[in-house]
PDB file of N, CA and C in Angstrom:
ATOM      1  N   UNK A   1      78.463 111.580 101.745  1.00  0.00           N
ATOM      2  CA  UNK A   1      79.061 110.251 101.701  1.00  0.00           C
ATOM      3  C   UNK A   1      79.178 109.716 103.127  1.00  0.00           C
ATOM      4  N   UNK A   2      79.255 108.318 103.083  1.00  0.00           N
ATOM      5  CA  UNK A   2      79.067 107.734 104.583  1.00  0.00           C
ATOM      6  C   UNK A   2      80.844 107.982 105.174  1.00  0.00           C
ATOM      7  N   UNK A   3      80.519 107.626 106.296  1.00  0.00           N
ATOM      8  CA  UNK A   3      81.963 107.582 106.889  1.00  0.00           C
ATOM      9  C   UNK A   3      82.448 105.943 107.027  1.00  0.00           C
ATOM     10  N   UNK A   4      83.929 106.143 107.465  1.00  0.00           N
ATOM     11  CA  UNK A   4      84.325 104.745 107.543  1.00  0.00           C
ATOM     12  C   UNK A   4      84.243 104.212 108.421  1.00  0.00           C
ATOM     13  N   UNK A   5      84.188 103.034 109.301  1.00  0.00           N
ATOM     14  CA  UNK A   5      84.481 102.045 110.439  1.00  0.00           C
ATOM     15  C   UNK A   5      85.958 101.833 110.232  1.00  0.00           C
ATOM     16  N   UNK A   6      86.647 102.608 111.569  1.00  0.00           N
ATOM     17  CA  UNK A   6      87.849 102.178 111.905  1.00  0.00           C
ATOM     18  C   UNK A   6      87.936 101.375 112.918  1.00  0.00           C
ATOM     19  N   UNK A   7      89.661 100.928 113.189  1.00  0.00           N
ATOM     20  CA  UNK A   7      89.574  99.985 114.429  1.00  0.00           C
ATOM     21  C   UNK A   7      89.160 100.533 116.097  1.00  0.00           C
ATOM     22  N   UNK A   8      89.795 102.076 116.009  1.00  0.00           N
ATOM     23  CA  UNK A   8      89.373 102.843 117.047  1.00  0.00           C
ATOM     24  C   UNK A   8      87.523 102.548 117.102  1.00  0.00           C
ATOM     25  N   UNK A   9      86.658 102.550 115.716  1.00  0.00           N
ATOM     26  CA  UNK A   9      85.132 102.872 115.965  1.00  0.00           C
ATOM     27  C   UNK A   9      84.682 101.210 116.525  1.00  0.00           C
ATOM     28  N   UNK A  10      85.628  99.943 116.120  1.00  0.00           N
ATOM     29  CA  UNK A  10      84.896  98.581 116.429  1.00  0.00           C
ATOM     30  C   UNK A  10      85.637  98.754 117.767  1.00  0.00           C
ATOM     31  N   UNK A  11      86.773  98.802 118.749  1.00  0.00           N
ATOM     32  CA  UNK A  11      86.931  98.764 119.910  1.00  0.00           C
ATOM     33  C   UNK A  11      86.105  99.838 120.491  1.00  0.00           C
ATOM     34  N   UNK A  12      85.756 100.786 120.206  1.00  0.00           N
ATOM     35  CA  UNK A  12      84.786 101.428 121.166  1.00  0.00           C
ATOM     36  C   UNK A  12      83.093 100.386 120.963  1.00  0.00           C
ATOM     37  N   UNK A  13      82.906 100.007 119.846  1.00  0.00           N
ATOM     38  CA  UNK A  13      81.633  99.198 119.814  1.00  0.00           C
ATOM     39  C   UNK A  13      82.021  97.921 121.198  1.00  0.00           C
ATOM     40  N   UNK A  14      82.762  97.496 121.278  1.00  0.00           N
ATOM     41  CA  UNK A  14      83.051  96.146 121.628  1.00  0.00           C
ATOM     42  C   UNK A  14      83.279  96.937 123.191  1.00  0.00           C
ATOM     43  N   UNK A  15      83.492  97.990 123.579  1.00  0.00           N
ATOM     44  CA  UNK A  15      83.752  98.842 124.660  1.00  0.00           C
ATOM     45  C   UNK A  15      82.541  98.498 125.409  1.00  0.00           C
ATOM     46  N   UNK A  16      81.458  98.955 124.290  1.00  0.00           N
ATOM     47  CA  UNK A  16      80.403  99.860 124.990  1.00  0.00           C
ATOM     48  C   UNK A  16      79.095  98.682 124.994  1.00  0.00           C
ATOM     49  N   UNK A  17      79.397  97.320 124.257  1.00  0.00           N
ATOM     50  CA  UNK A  17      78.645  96.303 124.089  1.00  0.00           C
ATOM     51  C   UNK A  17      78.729  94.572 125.083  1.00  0.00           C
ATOM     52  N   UNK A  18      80.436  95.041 125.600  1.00  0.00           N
ATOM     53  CA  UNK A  18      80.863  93.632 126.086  1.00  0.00           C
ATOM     54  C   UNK A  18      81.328  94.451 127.375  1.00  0.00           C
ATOM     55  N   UNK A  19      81.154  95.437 127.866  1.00  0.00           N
ATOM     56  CA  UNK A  19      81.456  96.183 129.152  1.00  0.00           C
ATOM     57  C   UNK A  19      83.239  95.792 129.395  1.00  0.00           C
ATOM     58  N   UNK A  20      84.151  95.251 128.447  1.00  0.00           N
ATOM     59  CA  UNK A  20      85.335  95.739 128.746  1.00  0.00           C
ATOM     60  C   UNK A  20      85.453  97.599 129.071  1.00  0.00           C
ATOM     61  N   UNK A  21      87.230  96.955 129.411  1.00  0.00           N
ATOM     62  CA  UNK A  21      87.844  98.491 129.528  1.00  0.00           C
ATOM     63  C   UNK A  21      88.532  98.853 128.274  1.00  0.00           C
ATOM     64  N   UNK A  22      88.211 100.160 127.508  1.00  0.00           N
ATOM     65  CA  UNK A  22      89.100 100.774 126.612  1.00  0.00           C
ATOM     66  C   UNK A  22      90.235  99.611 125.557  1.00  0.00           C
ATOM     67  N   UNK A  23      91.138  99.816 126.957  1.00  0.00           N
ATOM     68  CA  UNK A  23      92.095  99.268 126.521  1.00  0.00           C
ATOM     69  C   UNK A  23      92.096  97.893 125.911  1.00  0.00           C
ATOM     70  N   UNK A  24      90.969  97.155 126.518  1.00  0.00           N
ATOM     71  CA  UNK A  24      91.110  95.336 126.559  1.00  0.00           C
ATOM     72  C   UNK A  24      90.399  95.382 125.317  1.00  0.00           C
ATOM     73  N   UNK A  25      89.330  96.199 125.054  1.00  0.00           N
ATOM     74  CA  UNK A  25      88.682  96.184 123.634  1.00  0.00           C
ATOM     75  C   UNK A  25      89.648  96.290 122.748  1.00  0.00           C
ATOM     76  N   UNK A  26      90.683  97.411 122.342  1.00  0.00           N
ATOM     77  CA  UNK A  26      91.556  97.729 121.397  1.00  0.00           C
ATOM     78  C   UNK A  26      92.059  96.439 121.265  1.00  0.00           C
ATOM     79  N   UNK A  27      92.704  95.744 121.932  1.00  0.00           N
ATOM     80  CA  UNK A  27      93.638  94.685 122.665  1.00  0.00           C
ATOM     81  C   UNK A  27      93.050  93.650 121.632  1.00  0.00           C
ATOM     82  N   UNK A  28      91.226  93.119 121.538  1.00  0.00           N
ATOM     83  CA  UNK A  28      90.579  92.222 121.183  1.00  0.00           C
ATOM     84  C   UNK A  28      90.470  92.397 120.038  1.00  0.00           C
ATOM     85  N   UNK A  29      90.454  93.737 119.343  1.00  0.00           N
ATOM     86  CA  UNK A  29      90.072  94.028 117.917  1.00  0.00           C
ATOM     87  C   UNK A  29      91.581  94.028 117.220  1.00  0.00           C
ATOM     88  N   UNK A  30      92.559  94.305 117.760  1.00  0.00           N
ATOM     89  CA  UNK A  30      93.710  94.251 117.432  1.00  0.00           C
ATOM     90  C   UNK A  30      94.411  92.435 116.926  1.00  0.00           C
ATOM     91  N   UNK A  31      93.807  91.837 118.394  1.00  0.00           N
ATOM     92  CA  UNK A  31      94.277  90.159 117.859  1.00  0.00           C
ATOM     93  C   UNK A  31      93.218  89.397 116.895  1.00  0.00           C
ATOM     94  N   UNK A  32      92.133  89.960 116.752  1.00  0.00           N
ATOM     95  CA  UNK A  32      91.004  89.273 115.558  1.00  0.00           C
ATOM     96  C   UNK A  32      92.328  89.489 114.059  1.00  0.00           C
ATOM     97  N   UNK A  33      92.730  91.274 113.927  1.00  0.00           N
ATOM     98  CA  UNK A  33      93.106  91.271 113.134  1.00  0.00           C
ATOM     99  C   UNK A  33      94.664  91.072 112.627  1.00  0.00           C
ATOM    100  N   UNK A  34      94.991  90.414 113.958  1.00  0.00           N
ATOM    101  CA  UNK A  34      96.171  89.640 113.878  1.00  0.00           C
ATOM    102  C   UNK A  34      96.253  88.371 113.473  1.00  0.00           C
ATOM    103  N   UNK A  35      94.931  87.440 114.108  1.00  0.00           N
ATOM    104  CA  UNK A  35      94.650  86.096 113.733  1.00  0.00           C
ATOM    105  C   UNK A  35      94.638  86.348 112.190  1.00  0.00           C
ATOM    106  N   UNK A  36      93.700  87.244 111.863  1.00  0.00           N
ATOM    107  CA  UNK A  36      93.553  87.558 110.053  1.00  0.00           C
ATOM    108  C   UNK A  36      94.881  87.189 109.566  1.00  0.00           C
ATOM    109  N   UNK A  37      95.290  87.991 109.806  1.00  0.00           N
ATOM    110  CA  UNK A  37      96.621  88.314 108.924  1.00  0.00           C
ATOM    111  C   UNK A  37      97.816  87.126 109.037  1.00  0.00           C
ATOM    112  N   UNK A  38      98.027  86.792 110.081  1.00  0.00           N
ATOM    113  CA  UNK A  38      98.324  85.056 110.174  1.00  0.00           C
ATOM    114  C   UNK A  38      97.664  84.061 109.930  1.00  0.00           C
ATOM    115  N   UNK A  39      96.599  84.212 109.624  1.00  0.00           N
ATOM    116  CA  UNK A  39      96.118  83.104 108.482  1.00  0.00           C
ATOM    117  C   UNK A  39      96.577  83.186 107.173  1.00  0.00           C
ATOM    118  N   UNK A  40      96.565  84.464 106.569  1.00  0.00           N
ATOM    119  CA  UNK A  40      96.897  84.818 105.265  1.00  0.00           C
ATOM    120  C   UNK A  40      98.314  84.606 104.771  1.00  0.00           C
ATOM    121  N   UNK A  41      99.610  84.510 106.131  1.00  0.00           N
ATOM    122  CA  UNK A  41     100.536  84.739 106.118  1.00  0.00           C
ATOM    123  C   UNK A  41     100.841  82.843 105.955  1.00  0.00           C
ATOM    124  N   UNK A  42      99.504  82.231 106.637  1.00  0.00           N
ATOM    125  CA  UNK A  42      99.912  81.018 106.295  1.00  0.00           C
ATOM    126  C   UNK A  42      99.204  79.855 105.084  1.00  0.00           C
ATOM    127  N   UNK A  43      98.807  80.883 104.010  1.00  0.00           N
ATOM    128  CA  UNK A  43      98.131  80.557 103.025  1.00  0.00           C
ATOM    129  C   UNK A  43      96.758  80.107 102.802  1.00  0.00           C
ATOM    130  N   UNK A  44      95.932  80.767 104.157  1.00  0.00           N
ATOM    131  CA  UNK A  44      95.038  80.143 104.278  1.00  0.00           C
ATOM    132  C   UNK A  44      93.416  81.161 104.095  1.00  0.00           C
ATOM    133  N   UNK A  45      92.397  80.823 103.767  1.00  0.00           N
ATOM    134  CA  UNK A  45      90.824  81.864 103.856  1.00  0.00           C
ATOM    135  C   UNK A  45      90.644  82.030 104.935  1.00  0.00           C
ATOM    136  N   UNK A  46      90.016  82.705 105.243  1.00  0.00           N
ATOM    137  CA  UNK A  46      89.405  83.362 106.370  1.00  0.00           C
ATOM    138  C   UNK A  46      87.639  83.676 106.372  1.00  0.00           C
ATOM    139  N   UNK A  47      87.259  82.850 106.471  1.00  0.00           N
ATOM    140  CA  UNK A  47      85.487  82.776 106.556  1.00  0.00           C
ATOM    141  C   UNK A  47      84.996  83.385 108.008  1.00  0.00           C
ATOM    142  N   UNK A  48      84.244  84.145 107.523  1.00  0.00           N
ATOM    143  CA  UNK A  48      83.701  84.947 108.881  1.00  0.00           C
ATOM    144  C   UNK A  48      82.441  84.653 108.974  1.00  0.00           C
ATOM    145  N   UNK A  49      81.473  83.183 109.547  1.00  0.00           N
ATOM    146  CA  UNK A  49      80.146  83.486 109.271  1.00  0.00           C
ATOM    147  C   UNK A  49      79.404  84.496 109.359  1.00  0.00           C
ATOM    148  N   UNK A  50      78.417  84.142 108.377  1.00  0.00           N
ATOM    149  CA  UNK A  50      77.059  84.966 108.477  1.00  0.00           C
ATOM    150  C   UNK A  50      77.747  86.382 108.022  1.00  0.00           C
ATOM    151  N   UNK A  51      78.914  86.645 107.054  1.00  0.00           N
ATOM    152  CA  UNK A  51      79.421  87.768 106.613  1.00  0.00           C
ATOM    153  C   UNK A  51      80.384  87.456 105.415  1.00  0.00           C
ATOM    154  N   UNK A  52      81.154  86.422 105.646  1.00  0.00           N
ATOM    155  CA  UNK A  52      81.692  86.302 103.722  1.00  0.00           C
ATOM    156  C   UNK A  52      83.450  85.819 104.131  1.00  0.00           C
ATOM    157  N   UNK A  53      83.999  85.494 103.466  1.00  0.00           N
ATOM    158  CA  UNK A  53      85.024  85.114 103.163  1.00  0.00           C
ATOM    159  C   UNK A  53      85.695  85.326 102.276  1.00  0.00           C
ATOM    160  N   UNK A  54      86.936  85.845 102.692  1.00  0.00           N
ATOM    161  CA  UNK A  54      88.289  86.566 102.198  1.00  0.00           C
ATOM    162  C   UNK A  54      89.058  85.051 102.009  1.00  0.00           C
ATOM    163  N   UNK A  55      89.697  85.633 100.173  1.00  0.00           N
ATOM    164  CA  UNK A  55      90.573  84.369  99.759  1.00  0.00           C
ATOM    165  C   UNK A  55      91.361  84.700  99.075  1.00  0.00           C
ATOM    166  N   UNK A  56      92.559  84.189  98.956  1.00  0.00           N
ATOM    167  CA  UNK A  56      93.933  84.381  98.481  1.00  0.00           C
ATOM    168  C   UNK A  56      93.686  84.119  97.094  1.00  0.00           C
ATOM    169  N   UNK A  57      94.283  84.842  96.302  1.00  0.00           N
ATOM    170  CA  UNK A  57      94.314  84.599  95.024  1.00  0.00           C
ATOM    171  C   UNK A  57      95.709  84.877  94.359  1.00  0.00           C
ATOM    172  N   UNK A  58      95.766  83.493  93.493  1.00  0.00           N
ATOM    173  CA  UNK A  58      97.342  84.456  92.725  1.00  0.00           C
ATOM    174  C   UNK A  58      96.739  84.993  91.523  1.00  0.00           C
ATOM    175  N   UNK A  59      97.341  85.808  91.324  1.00  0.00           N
ATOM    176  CA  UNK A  59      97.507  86.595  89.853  1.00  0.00           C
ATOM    177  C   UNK A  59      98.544  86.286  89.042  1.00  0.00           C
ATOM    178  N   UNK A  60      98.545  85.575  88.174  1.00  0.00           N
ATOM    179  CA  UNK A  60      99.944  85.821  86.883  1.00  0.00           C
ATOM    180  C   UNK A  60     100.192  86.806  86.310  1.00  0.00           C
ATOM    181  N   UNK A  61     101.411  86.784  86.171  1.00  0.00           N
ATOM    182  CA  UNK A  61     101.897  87.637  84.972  1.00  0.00           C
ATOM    183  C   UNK A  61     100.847  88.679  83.797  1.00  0.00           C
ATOM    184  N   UNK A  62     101.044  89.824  83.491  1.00  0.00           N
ATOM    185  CA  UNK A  62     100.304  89.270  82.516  1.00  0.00           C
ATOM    186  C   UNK A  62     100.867  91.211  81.637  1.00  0.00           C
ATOM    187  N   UNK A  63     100.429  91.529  80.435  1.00  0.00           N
ATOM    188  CA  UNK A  63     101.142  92.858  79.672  1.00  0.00           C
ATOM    189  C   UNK A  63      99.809  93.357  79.842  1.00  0.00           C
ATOM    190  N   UNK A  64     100.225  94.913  80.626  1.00  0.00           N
ATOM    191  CA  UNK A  64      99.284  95.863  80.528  1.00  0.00           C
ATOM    192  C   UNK A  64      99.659  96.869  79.586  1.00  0.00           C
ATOM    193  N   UNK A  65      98.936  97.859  79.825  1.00  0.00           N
ATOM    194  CA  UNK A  65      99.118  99.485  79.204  1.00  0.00           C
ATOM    195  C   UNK A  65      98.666 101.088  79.699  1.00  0.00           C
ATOM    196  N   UNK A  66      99.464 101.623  79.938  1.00  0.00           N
ATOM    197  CA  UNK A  66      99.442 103.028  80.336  1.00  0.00           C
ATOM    198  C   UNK A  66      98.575 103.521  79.281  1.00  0.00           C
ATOM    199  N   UNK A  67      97.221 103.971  80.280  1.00  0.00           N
ATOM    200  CA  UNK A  67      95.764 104.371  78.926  1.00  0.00           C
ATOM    201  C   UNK A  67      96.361 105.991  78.815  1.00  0.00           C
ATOM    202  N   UNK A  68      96.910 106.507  79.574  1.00  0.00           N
ATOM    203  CA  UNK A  68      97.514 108.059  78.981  1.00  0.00           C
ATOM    204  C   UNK A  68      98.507 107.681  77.329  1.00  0.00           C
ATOM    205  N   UNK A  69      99.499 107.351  77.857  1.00  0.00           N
ATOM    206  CA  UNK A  69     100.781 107.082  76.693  1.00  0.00           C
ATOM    207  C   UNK A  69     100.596 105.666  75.743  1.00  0.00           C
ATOM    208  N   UNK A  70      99.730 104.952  76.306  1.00  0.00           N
ATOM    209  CA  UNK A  70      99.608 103.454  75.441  1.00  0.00           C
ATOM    210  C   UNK A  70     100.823 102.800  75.800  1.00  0.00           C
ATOM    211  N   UNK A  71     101.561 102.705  76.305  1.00  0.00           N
ATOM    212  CA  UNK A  71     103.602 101.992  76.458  1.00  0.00           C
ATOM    213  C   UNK A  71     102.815 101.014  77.254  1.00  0.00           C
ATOM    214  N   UNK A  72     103.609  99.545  76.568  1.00  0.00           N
ATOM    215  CA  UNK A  72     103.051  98.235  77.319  1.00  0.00           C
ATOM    216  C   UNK A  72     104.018  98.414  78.489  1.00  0.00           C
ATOM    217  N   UNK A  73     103.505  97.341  79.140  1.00  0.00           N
ATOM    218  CA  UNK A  73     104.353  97.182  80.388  1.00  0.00           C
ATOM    219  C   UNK A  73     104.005  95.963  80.801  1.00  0.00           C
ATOM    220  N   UNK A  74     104.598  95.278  81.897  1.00  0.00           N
ATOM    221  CA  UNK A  74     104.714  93.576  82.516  1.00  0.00           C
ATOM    222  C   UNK A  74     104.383  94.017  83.818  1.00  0.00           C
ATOM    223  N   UNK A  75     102.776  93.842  83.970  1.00  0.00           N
ATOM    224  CA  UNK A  75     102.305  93.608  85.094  1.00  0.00           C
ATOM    225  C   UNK A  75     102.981  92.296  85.974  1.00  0.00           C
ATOM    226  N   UNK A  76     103.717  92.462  87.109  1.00  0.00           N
ATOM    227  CA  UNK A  76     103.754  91.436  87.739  1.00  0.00           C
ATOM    228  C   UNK A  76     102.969  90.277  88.377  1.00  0.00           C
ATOM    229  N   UNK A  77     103.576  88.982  88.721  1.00  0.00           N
ATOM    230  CA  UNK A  77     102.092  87.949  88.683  1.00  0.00           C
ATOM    231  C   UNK A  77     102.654  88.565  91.120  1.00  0.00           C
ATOM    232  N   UNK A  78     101.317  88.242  91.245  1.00  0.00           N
ATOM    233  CA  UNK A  78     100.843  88.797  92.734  1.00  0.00           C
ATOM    234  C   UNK A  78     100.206  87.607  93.028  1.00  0.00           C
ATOM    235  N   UNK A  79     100.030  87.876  94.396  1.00  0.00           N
ATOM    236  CA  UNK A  79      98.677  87.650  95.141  1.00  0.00           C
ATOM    237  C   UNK A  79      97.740  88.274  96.152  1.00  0.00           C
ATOM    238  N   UNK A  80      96.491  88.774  96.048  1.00  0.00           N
ATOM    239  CA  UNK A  80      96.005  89.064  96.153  1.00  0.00           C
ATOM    240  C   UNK A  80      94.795  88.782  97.433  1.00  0.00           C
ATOM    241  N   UNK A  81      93.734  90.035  97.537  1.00  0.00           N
ATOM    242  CA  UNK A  81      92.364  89.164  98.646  1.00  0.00           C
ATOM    243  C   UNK A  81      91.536  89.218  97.802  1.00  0.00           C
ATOM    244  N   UNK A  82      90.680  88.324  97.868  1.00  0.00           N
ATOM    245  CA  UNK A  82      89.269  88.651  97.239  1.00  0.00           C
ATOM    246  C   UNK A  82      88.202  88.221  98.579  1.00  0.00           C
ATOM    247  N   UNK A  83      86.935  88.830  98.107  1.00  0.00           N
ATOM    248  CA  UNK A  83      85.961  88.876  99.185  1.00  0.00           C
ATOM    249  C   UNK A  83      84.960  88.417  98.733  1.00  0.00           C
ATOM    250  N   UNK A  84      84.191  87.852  99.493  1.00  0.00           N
ATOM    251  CA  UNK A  84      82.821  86.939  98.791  1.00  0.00           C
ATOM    252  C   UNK A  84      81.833  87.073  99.758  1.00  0.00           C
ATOM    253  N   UNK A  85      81.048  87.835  99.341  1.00  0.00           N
ATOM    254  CA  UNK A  85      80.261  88.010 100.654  1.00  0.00           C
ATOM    255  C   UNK A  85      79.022  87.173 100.737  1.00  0.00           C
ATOM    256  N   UNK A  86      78.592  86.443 101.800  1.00  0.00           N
ATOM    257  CA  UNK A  86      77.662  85.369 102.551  1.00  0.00           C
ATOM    258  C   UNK A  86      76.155  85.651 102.205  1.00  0.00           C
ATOM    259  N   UNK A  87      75.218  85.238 101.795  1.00  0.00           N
ATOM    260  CA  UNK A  87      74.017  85.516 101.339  1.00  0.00           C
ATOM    261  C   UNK A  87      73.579  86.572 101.980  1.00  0.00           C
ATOM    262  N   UNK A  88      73.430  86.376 103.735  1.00  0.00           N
ATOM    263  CA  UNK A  88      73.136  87.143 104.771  1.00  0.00           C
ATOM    264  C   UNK A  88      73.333  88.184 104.599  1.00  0.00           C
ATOM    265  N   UNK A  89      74.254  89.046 104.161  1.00  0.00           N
ATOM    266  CA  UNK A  89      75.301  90.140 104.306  1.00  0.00           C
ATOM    267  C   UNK A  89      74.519  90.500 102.854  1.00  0.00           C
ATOM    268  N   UNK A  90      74.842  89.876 101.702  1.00  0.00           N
ATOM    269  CA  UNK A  90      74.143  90.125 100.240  1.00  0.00           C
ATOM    270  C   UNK A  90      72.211  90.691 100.382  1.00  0.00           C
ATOM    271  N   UNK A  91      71.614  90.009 101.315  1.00  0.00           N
ATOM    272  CA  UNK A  91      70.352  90.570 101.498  1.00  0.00           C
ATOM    273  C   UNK A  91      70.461  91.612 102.551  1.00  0.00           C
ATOM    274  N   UNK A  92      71.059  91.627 103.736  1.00  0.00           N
ATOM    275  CA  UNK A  92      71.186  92.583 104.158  1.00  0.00           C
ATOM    276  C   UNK A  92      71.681  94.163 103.318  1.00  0.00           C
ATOM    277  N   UNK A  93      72.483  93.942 102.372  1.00  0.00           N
ATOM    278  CA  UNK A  93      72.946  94.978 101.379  1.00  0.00           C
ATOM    279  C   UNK A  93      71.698  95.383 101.153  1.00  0.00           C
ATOM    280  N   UNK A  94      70.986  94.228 100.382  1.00  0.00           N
ATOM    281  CA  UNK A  94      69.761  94.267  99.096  1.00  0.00           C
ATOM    282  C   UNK A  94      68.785  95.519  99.456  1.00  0.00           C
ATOM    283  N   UNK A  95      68.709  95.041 100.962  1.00  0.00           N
ATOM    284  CA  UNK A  95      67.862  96.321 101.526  1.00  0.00           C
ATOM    285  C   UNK A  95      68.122  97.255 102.345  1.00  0.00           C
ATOM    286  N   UNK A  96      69.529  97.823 102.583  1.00  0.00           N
ATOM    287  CA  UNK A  96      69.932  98.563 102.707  1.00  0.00           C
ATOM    288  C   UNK A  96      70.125 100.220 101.790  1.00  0.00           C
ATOM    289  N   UNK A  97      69.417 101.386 102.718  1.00  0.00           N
ATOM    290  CA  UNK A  97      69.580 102.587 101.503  1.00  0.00           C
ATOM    291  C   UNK A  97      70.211 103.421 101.434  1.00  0.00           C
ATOM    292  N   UNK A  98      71.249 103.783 100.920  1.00  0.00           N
ATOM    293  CA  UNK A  98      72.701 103.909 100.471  1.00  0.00           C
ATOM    294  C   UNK A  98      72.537 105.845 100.761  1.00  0.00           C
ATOM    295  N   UNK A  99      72.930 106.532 101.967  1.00  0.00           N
ATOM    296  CA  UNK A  99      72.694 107.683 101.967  1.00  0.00           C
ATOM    297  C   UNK A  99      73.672 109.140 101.748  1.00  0.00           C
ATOM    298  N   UNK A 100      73.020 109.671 100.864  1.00  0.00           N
ATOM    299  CA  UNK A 100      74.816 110.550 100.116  1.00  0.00           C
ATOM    300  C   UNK A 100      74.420 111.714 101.191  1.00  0.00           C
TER     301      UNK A 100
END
């Protein structure tokens, strides 16, 4: 199975690509995903060209069920991210080969 991209693996990319120092990379990858999250905090998408866009969604209410015991229950109404990813990113997938 592949491994993940953490924030430690994009500040060392951004290290070793934009000739910052260490630190100023962490620093940069840290406020991208601060801007994120204050957008979200202020009800708003977040479009990343040429890669896809993250969008708020509410969820209602709605009666689920425990598939062990069957006992309904009252899913709470939320909100949520959803992700939509940009054609670019969708063909880039398309031919991408998935290595176990």
């Amino acid at each position: 199975m592949s491994k993940n991209i953490t924030r430690a693996d994009l500040a060392h990319a951004v290290y070793r690509n934009l000739g910052l120092s260490y630190s100023e990379s962490e620093k940069l990858v840290d406020s991208v995903f601060e801007e994120i999250c204050l957008a979200f905090e202020r009800g708003e998408d977040v479009k990343l060209s040429s890669f896809g866009t993250f969008h708020l969604r509410k969820k209602n209410a709605r009666l689920g069920r425990n598939p062990k015991t069957g006992v309904a229950y009252e899913i709470t109404s939320r909100i949520s991210v959803s992700f939509i990813a940009s054609q670019m990113l969708k063909n880039l997938v398309k031919e991408t080969e998935i290595k176990e």
